[in-house]
Each structure stands twice: as C-alpha cells, then as structure tokens.
N, C-alpha and C. Protein backbone atom coordinates (compact mmCIF):
# COMPACT_ATOMS: atom_id res chain seq x y z
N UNK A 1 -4.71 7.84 9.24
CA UNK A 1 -5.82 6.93 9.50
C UNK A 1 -5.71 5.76 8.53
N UNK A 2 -5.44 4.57 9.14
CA UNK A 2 -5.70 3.23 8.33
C UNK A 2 -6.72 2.65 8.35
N UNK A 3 -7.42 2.25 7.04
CA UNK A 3 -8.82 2.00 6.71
C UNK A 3 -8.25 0.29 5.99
N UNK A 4 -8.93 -0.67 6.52
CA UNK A 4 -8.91 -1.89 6.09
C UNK A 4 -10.03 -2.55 5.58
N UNK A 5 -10.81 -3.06 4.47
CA UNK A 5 -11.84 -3.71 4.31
C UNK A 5 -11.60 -5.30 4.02
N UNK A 6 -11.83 -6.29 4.85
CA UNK A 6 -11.89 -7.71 4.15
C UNK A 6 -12.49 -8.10 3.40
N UNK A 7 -12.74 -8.44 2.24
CA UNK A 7 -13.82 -9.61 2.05
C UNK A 7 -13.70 -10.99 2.14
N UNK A 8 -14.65 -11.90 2.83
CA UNK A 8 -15.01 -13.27 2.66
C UNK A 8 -13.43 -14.06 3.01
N UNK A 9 -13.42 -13.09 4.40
CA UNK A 9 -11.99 -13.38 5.16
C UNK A 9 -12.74 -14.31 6.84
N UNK A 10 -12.22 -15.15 6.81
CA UNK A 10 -12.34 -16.30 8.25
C UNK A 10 -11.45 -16.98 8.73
N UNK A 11 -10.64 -16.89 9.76
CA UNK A 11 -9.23 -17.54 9.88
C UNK A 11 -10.66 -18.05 11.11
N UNK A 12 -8.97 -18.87 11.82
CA UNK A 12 -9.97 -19.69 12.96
C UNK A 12 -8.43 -19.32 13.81
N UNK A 13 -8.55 -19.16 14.99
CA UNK A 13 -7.56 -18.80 15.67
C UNK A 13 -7.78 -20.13 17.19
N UNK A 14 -6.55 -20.70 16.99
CA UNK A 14 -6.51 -21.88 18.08
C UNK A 14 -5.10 -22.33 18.25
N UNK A 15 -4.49 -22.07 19.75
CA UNK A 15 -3.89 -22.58 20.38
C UNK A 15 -2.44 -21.46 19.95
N UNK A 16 -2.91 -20.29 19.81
CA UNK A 16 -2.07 -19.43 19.23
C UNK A 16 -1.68 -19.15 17.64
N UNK A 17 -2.26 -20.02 17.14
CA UNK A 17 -1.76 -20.22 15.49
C UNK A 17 -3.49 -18.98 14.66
N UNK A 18 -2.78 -19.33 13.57
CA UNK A 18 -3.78 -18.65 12.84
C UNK A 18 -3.94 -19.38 11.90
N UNK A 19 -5.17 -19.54 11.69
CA UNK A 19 -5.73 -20.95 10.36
C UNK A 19 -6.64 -20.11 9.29
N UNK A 20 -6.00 -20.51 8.00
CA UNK A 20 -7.11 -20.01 6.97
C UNK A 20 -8.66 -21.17 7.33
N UNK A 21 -9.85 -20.14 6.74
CA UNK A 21 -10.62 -21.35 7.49
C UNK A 21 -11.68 -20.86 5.81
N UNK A 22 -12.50 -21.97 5.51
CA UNK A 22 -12.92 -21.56 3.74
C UNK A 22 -12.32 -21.40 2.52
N UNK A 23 -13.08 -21.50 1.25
CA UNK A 23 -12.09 -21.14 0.64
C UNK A 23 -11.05 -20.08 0.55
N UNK A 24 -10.49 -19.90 -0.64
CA UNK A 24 -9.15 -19.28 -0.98
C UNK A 24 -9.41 -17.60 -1.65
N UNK A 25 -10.70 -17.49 -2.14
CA UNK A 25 -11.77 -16.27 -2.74
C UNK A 25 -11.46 -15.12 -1.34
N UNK A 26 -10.83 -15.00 -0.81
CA UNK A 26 -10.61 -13.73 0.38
C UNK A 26 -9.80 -12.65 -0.52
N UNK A 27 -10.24 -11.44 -0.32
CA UNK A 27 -9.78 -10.24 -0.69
C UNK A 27 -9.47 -9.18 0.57
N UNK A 28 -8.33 -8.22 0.41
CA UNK A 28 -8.50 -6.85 1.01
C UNK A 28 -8.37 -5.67 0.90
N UNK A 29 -8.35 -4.24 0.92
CA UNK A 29 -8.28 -3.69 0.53
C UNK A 29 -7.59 -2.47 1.70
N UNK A 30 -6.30 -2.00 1.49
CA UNK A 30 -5.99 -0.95 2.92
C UNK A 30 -5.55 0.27 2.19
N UNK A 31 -6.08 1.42 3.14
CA UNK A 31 -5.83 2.79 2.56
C UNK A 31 -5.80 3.46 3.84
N UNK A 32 -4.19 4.37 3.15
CA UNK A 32 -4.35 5.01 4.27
C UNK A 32 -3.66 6.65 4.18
N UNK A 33 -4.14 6.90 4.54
CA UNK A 33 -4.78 8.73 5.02
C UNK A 33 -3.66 9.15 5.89
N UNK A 34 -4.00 10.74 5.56
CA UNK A 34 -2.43 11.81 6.36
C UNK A 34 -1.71 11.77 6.49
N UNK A 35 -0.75 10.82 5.47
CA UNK A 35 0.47 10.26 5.25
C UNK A 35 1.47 11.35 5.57
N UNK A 36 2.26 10.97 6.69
CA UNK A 36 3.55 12.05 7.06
C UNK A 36 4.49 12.01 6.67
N UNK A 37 4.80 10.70 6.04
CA UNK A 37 5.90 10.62 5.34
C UNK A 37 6.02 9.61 4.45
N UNK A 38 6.72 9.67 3.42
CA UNK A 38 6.64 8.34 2.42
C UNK A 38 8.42 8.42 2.10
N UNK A 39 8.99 7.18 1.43
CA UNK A 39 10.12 7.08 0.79
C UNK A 39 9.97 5.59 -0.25
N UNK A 40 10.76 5.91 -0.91
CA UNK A 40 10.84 4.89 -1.59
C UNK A 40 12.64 4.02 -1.48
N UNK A 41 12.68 2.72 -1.83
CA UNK A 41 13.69 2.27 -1.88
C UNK A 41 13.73 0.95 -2.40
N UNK A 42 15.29 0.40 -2.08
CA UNK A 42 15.38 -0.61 -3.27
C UNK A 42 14.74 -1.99 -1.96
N UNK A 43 14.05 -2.66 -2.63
CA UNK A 43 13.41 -4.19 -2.49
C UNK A 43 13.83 -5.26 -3.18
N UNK A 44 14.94 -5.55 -2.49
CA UNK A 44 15.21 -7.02 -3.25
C UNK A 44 16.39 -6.70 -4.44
N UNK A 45 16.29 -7.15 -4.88
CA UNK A 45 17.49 -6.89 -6.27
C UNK A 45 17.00 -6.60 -7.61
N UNK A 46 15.37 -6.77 -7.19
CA UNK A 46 14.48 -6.46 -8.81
C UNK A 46 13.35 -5.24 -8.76
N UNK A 47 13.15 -5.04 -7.37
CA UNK A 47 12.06 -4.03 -7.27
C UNK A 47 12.48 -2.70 -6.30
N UNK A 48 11.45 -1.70 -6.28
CA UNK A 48 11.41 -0.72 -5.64
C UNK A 48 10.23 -0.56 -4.56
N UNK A 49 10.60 -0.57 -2.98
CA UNK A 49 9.08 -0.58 -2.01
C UNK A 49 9.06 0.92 -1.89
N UNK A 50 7.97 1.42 -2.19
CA UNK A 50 7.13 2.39 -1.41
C UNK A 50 6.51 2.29 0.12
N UNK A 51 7.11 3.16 0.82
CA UNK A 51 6.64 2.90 2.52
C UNK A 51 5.89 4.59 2.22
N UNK A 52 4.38 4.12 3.37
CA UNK A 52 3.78 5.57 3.69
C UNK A 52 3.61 4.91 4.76
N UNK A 53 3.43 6.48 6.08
CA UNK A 53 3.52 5.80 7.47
C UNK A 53 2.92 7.40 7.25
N UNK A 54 1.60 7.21 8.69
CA UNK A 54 1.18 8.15 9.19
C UNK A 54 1.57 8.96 10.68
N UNK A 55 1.18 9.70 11.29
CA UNK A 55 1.75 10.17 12.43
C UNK A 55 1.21 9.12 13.90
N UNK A 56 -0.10 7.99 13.27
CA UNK A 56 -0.27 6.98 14.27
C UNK A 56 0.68 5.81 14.50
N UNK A 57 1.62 5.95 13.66
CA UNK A 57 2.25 4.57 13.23
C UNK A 57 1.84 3.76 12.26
N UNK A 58 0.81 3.70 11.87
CA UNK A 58 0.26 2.74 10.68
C UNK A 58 1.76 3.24 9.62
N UNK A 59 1.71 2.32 9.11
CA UNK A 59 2.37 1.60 7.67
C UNK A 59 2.07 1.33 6.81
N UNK A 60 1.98 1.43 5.49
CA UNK A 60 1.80 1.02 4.09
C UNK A 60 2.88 0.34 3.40
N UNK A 61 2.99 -0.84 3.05
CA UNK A 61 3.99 -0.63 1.70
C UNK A 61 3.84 -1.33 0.89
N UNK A 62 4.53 -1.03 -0.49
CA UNK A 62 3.96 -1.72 -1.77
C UNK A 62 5.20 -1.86 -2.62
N UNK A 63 5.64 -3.02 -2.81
CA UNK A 63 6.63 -3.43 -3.47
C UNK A 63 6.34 -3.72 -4.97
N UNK A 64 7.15 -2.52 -5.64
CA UNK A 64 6.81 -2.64 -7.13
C UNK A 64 7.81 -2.92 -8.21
N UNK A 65 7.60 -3.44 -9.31
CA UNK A 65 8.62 -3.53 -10.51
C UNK A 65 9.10 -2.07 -10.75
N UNK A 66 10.58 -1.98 -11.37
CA UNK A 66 10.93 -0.70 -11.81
C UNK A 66 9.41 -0.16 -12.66
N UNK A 67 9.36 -0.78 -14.02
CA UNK A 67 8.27 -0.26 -14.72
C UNK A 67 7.02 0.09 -13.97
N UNK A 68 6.33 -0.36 -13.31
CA UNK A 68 5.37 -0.09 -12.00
C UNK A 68 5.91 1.57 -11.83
N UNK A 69 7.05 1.45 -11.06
CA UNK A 69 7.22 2.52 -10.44
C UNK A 69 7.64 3.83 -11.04
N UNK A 70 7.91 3.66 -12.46
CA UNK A 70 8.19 4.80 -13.53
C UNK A 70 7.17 4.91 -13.86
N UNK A 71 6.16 3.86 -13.76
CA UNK A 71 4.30 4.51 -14.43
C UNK A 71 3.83 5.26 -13.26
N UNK A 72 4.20 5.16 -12.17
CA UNK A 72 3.94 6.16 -11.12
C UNK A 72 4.38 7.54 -11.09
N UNK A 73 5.61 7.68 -11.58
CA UNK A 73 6.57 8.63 -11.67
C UNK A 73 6.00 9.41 -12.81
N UNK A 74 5.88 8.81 -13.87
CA UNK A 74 5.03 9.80 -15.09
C UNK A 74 3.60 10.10 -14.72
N UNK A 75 2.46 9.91 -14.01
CA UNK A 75 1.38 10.10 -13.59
C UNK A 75 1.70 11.17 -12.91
N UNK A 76 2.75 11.45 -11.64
CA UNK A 76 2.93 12.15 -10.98
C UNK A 76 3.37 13.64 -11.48
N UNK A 77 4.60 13.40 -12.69
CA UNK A 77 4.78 14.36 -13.86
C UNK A 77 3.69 15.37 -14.54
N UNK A 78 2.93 14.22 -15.00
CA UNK A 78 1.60 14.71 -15.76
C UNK A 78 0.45 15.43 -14.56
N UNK A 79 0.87 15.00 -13.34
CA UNK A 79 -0.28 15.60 -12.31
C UNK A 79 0.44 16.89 -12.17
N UNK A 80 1.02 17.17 -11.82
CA UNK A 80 2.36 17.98 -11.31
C UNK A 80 2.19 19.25 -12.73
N UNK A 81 1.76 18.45 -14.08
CA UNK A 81 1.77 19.83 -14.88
C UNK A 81 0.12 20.02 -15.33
N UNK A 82 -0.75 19.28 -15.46
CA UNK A 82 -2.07 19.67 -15.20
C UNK A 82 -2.53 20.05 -14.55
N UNK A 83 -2.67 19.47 -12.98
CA UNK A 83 -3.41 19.43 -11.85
C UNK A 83 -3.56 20.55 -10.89
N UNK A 84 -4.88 21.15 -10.74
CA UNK A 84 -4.53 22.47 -9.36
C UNK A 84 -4.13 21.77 -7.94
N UNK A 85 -4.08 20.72 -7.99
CA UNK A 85 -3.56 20.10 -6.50
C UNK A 85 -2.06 20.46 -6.35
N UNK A 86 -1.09 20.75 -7.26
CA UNK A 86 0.03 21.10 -7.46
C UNK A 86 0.30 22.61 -7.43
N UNK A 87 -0.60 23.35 -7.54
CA UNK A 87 -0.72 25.04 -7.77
C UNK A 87 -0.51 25.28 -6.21
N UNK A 88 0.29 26.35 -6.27
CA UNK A 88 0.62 27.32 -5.03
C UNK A 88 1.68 26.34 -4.01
C-alpha cells in the first residue's frame, strides 16, 4: 500500500504539460507498506539506491550516500541484536 501526503502542492495542468503553480514551499511525504521485496544497488558512481516495491506495483526508491547507507546498515545491526521484531 502506497500512502502519499502533499503539502501546499498546485500544479496547473494545460495542454498536456504540467506547471508548478505558487510558490516553491511544497512538500511530500510517501510510505509504503507490505513491501515484497527490496534490493539495494549501485546509483551513479557515488551512491547506493534502495528500491522497495510492493505486490501492487508501487515503487519506492531512495538514493543514498555510502555513509547514509552504512548508518542504515548499523541501525539494522543494533535492531537485529536488541529488538523482539528480530526474535523467532
């Protein structure tokens, strides 16, 4: 399930194009749920993308710095030896 929230988002859509319309202050926010599969790989020559894709087709991805993605990797470590989400 992909969950999208805009904020203080207004395009103007004409003649097929898509127009920012207001200021530049637009935010969003996407999350997404029952992820069936994820991988990671190389992006570019400096980073690493994370893809999650659910069984609807939705897509995620997030293109990160190595360091980014080793602070992920140790969170995951540290979850992995604290956490009961990891038990059984």
């Amino acid at each position: 399930m992909l969950t999208l929230s805009l904020e203080d988002f207004m395009i103007e859509l004409k003649d097929g194009s898509v127009k920012n319309v207001g200021p530049t202050n637009k935010s969003a926010t996407a999350k997404l749920f029952d992820v069936s599969s994820a991988e990671a790989r190389e992006f570019g020559d400096k980073r690493v993308k994370l893809v999650f894709e659910d069984d609807d087709g939705n897509e995620l991805q997030a293109a990160l710095f190595p360091e980014e993605a080793r602070a992920i990797a140790d969170d995951l470590e540290a979850l992995e030896a604290e956490s009961p989400v990891f038990e059984g």
